[in-house]
C-alpha atoms as a PDB file:
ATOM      1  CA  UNK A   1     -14.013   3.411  25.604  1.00  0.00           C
ATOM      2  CA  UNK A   2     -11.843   5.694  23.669  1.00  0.00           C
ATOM      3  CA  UNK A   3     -11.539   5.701  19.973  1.00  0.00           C
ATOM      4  CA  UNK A   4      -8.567   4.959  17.857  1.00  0.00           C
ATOM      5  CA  UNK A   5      -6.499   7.118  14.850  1.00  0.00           C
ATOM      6  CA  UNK A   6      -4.072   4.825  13.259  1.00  0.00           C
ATOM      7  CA  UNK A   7      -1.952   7.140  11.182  1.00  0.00           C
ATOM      8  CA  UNK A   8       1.791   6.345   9.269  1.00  0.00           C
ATOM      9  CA  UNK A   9       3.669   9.096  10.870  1.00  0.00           C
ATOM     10  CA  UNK A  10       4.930   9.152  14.909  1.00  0.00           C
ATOM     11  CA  UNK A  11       5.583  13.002  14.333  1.00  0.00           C
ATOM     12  CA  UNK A  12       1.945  13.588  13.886  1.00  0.00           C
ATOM     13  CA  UNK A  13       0.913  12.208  17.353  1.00  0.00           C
ATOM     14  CA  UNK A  14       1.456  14.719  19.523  1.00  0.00           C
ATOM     15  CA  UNK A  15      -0.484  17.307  17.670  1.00  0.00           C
ATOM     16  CA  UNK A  16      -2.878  14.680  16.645  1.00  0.00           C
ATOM     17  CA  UNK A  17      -4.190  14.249  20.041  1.00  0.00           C
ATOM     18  CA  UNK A  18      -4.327  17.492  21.041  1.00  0.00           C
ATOM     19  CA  UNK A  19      -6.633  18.068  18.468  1.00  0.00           C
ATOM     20  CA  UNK A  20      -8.580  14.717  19.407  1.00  0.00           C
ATOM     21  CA  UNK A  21      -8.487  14.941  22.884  1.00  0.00           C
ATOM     22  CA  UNK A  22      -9.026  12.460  25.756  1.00  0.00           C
ATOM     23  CA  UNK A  23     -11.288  10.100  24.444  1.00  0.00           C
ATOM     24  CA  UNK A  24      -8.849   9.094  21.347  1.00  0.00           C
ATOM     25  CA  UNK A  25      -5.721   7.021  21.409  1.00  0.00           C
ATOM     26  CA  UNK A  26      -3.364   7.515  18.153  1.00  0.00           C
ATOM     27  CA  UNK A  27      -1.160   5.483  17.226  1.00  0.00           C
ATOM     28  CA  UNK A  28       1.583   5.565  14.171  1.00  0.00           C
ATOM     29  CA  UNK A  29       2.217   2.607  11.900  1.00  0.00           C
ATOM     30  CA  UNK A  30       5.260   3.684  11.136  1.00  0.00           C
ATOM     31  CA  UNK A  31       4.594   3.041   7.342  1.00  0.00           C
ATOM     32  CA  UNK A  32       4.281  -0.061   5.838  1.00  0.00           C
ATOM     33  CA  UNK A  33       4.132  -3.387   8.116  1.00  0.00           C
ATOM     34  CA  UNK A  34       3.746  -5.709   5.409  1.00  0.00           C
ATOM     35  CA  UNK A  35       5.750  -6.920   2.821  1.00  0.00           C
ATOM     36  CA  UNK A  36       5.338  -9.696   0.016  1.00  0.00           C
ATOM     37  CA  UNK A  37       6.627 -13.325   1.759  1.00  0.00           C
ATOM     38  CA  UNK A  38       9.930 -14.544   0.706  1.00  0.00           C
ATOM     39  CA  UNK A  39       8.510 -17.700  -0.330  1.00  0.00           C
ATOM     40  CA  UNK A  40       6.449 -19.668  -3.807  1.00  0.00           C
ATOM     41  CA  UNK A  41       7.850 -19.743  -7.224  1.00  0.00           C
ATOM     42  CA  UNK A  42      10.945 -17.672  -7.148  1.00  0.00           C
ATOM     43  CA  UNK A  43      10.902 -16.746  -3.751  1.00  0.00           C
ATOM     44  CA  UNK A  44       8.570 -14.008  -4.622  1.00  0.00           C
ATOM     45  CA  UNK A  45       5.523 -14.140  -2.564  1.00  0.00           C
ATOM     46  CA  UNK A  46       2.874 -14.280  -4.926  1.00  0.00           C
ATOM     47  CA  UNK A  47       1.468 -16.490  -7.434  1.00  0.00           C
ATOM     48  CA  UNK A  48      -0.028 -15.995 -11.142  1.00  0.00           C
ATOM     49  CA  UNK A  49      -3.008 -17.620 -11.318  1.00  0.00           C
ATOM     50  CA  UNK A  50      -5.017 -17.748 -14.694  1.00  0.00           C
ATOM     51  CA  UNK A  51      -6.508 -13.851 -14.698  1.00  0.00           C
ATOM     52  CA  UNK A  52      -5.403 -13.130 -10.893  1.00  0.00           C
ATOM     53  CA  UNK A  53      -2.452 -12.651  -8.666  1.00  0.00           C
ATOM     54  CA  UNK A  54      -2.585 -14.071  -5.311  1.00  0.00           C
ATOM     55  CA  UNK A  55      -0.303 -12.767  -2.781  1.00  0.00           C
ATOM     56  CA  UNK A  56       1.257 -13.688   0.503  1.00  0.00           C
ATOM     57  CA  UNK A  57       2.291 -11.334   2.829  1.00  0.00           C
ATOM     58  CA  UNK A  58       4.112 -11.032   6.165  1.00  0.00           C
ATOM     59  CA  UNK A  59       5.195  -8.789   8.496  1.00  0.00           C
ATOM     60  CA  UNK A  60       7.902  -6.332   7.391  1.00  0.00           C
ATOM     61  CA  UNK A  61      11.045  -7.613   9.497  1.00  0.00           C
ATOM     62  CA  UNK A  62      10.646  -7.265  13.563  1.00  0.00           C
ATOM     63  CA  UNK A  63       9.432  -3.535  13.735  1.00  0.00           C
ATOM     64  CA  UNK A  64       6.407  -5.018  11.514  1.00  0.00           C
ATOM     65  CA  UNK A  65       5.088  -7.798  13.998  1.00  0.00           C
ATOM     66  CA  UNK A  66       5.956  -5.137  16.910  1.00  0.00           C
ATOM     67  CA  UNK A  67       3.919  -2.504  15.216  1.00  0.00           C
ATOM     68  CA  UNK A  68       0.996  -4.751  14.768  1.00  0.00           C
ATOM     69  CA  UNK A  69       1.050  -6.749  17.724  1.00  0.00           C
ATOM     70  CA  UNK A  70       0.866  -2.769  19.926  1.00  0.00           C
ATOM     71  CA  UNK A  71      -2.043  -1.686  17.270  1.00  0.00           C
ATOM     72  CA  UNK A  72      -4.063  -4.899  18.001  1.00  0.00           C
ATOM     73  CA  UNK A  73      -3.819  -3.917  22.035  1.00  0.00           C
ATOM     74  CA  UNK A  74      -5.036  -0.284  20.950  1.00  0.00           C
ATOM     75  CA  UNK A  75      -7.659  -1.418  18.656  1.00  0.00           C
ATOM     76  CA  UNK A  76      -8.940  -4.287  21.464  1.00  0.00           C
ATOM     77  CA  UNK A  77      -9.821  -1.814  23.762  1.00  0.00           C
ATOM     78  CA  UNK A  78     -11.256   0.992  21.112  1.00  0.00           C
ATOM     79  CA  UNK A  79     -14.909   1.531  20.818  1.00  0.00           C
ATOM     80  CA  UNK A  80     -14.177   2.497  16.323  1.00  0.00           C
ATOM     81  CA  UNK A  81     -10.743   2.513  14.846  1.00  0.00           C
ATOM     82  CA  UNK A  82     -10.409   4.947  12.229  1.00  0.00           C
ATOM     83  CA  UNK A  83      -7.331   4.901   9.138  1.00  0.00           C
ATOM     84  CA  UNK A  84      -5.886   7.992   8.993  1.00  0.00           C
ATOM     85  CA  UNK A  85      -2.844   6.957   7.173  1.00  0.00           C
ATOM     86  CA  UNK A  86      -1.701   9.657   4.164  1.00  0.00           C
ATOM     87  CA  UNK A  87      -3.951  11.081   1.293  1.00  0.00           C
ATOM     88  CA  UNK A  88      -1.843   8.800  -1.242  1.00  0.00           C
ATOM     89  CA  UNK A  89      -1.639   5.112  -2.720  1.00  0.00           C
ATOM     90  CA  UNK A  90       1.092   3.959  -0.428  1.00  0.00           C
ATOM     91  CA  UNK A  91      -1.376   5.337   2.492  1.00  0.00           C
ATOM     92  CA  UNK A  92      -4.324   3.651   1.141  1.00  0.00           C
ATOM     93  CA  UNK A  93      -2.157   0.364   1.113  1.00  0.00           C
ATOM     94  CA  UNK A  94      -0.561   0.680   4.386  1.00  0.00           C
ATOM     95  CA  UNK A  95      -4.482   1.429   5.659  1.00  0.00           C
ATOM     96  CA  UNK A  96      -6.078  -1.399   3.761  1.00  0.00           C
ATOM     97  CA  UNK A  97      -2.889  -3.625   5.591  1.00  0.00           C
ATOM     98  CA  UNK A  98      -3.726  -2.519   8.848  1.00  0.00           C
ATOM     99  CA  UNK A  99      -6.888  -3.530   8.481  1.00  0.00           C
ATOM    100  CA  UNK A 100      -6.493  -6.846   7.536  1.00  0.00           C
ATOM    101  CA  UNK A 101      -3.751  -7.325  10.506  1.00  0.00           C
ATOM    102  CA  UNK A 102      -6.286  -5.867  12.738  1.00  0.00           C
ATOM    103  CA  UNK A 103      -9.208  -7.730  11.163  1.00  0.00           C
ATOM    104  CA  UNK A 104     -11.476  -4.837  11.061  1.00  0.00           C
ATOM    105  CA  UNK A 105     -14.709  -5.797   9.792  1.00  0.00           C
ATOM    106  CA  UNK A 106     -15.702  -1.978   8.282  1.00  0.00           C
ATOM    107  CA  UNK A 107     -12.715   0.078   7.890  1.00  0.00           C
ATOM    108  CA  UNK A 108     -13.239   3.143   8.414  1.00  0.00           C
ATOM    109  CA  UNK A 109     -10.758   5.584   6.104  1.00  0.00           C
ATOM    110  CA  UNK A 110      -9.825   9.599   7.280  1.00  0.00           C
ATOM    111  CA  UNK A 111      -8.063  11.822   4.688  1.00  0.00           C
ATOM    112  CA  UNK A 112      -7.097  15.160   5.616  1.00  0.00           C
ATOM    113  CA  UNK A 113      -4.316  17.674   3.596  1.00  0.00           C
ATOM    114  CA  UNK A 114      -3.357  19.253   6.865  1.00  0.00           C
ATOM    115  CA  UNK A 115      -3.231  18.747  10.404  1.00  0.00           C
ATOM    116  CA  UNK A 116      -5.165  21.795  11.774  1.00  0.00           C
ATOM    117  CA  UNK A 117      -8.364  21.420  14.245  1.00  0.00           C
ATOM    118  CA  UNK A 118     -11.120  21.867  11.210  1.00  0.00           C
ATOM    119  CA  UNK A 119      -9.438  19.599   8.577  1.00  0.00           C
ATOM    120  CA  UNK A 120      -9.225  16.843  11.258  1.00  0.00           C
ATOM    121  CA  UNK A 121     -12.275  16.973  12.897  1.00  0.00           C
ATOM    122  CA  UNK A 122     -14.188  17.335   9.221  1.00  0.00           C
ATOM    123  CA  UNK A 123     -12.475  14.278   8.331  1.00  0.00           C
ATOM    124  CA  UNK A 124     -13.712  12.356  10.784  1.00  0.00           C
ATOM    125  CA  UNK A 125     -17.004  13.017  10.673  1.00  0.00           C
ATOM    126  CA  UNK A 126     -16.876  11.697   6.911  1.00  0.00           C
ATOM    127  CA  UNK A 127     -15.391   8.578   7.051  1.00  0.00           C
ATOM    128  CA  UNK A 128     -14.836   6.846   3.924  1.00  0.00           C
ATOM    129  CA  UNK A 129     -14.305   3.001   3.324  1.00  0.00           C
ATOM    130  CA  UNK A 130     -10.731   1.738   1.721  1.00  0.00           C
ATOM    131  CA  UNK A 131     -10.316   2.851  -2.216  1.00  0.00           C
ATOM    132  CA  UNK A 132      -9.819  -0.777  -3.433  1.00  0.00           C
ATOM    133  CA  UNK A 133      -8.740   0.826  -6.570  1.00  0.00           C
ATOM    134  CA  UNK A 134      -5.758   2.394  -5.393  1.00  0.00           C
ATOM    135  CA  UNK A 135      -5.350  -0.485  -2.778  1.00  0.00           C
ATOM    136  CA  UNK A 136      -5.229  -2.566  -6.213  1.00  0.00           C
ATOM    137  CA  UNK A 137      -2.672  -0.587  -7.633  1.00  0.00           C
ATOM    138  CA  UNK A 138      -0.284  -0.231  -4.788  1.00  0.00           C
ATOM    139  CA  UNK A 139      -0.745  -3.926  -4.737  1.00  0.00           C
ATOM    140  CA  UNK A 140       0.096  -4.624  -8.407  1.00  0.00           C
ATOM    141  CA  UNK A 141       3.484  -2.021  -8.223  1.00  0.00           C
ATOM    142  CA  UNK A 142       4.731  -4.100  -5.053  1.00  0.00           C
ATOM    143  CA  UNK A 143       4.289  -7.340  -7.858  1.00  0.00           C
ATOM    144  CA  UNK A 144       5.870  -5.650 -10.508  1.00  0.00           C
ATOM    145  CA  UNK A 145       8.592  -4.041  -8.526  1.00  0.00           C
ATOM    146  CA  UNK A 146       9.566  -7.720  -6.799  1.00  0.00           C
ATOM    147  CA  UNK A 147       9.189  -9.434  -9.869  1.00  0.00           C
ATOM    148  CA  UNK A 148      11.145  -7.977 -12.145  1.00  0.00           C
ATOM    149  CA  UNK A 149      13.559  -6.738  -9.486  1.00  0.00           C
ATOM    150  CA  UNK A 150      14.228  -9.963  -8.470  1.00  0.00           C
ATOM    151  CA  UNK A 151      14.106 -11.406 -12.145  1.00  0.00           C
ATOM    152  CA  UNK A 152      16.342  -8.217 -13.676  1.00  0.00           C
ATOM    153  CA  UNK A 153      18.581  -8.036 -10.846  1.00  0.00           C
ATOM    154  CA  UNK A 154      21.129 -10.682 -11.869  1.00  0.00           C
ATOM    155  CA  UNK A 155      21.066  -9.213 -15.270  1.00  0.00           C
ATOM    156  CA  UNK A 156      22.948  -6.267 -14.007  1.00  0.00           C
ATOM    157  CA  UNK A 157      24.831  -7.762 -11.951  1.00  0.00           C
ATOM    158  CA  UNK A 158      26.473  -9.640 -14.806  1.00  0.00           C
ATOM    159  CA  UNK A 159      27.479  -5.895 -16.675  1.00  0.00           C
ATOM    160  CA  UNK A 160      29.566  -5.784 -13.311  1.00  0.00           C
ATOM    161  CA  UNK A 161      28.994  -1.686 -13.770  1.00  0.00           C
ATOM    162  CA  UNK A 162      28.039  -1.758  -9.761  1.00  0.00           C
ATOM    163  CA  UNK A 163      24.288  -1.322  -9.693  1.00  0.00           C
ATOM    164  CA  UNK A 164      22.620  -3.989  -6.773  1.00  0.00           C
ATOM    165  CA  UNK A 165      19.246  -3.821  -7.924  1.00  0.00           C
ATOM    166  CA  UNK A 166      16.727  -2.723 -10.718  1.00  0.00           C
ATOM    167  CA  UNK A 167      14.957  -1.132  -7.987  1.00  0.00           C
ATOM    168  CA  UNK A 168      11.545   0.739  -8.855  1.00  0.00           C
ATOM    169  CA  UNK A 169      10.604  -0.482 -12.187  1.00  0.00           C
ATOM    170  CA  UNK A 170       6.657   1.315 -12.533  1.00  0.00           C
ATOM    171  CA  UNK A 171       7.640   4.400 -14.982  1.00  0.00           C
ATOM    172  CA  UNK A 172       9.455   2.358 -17.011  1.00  0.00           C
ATOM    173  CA  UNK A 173       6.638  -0.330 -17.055  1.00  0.00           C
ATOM    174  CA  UNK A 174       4.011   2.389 -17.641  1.00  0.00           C
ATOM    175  CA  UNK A 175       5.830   3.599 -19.980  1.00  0.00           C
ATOM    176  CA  UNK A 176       6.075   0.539 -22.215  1.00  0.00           C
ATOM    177  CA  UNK A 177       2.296  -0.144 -21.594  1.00  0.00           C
ATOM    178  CA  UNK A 178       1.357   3.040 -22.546  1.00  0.00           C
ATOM    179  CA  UNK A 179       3.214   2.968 -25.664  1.00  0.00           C
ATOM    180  CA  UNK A 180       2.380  -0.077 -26.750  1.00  0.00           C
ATOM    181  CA  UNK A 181      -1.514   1.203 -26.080  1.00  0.00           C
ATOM    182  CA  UNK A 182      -0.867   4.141 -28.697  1.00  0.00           C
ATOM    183  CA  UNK A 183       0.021   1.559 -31.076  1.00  0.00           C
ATOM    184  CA  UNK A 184      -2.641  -0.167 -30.655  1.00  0.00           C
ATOM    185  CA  UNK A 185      -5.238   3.063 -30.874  1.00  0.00           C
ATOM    186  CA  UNK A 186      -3.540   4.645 -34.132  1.00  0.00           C
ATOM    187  CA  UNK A 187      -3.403   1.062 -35.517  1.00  0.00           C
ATOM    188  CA  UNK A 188      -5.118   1.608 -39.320  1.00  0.00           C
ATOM    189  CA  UNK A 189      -6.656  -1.910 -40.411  1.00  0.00           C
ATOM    190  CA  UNK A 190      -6.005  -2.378 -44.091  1.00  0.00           C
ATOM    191  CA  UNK A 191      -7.369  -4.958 -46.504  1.00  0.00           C
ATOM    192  CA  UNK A 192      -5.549  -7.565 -48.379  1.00  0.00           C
ATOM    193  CA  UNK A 193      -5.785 -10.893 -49.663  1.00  0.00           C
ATOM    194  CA  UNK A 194      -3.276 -13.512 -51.121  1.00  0.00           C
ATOM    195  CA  UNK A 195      -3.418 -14.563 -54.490  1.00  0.00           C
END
């Protein structure tokens, strides 16, 4: 039984399994086949429980279900089924996705910076598991950006200046955070009392 790459890219492929050979299938995601549901408070897929956010997601439009549905065939018939989606947070996300659509029990993540014989081959040999970390992050900007896309949205709408949506909201979030953080560190605690 062969073994599987599941990587984002179709244009990688070709060369792909060259490199691989026979005895590997690889297959493309085509980036992300998830998305947060359209459904729960606000229509916004996830809810905000006490110190954790719960999400719900679904397949992103048709291409999504197709995608999975042809990765479950591959990965029915492979002997392992390695991630070899990009070296970044979206990558790690779309990888940690595919594995939960695929229901792999030990997911088993390949990074590599270029697609020559050495760098791919090296990277499989060291598998990695899934960096919940940046998983947890990708996670937490897809929140962010639906929340207060979907919350700011109609706010702009009402300056009638033509802008749809708030769109990616993270720098400016970061921003904030991290500016309110200085505050907090060059904060200078002073005594007084009231008479």
């Amino acid at each position: 039984m062969p073994n599987l790459l599941i990587v984002e890219s179709p244009g990688k492929i070709k060369k792909l399994q060259q490199i691989l050979g026979p005895d590997w299938i690889v297959k493309a995601s085509g980036g992300h086949i998830c998305e947060l549901a359209g459904d729960g408070d606000s229509a916004l897929g996830f809810d905000l429980l006490d110190q954790r956010v719960v999400c719900r997601f679904v397949p992103r439009q048709p291409r999504g279900a197709k995608t999975i549905s042809e990765l479950k065939t591959a990965a029915r018939i492979a002997t392992r089924t390695f991630l070899g989606c990009d070296p970044d947070r979206e990558g790690e996300v779309i990888s940690w996705h595919v594995a939960q659509e695929l229901k792999l029990a030990n997911p088993q993540r390949v990074t590599y910076a270029e697609i020559t014989t050495a760098a791919v081959q090296q990277a499989i040999a060291h598998p990695r598991p899934l960096d919940l970390d940046l998983v947890h992050s990708g996670l937490c900007r897809s929140v962010l950006d639906k929340l207060v896309g979907y919350k700011g949205s109609p706010l702009l709408w009402q300056l009638q200046n033509g802008a749809k949506s708030m769109g990616r909201v993270q720098s400016a979030t970061l921003h904030l955070i991290c500016q309110r953080e200085r505050e907090i560190q060059n904060f200078v605690p002073q005594d007084y009392w009231s008479v």
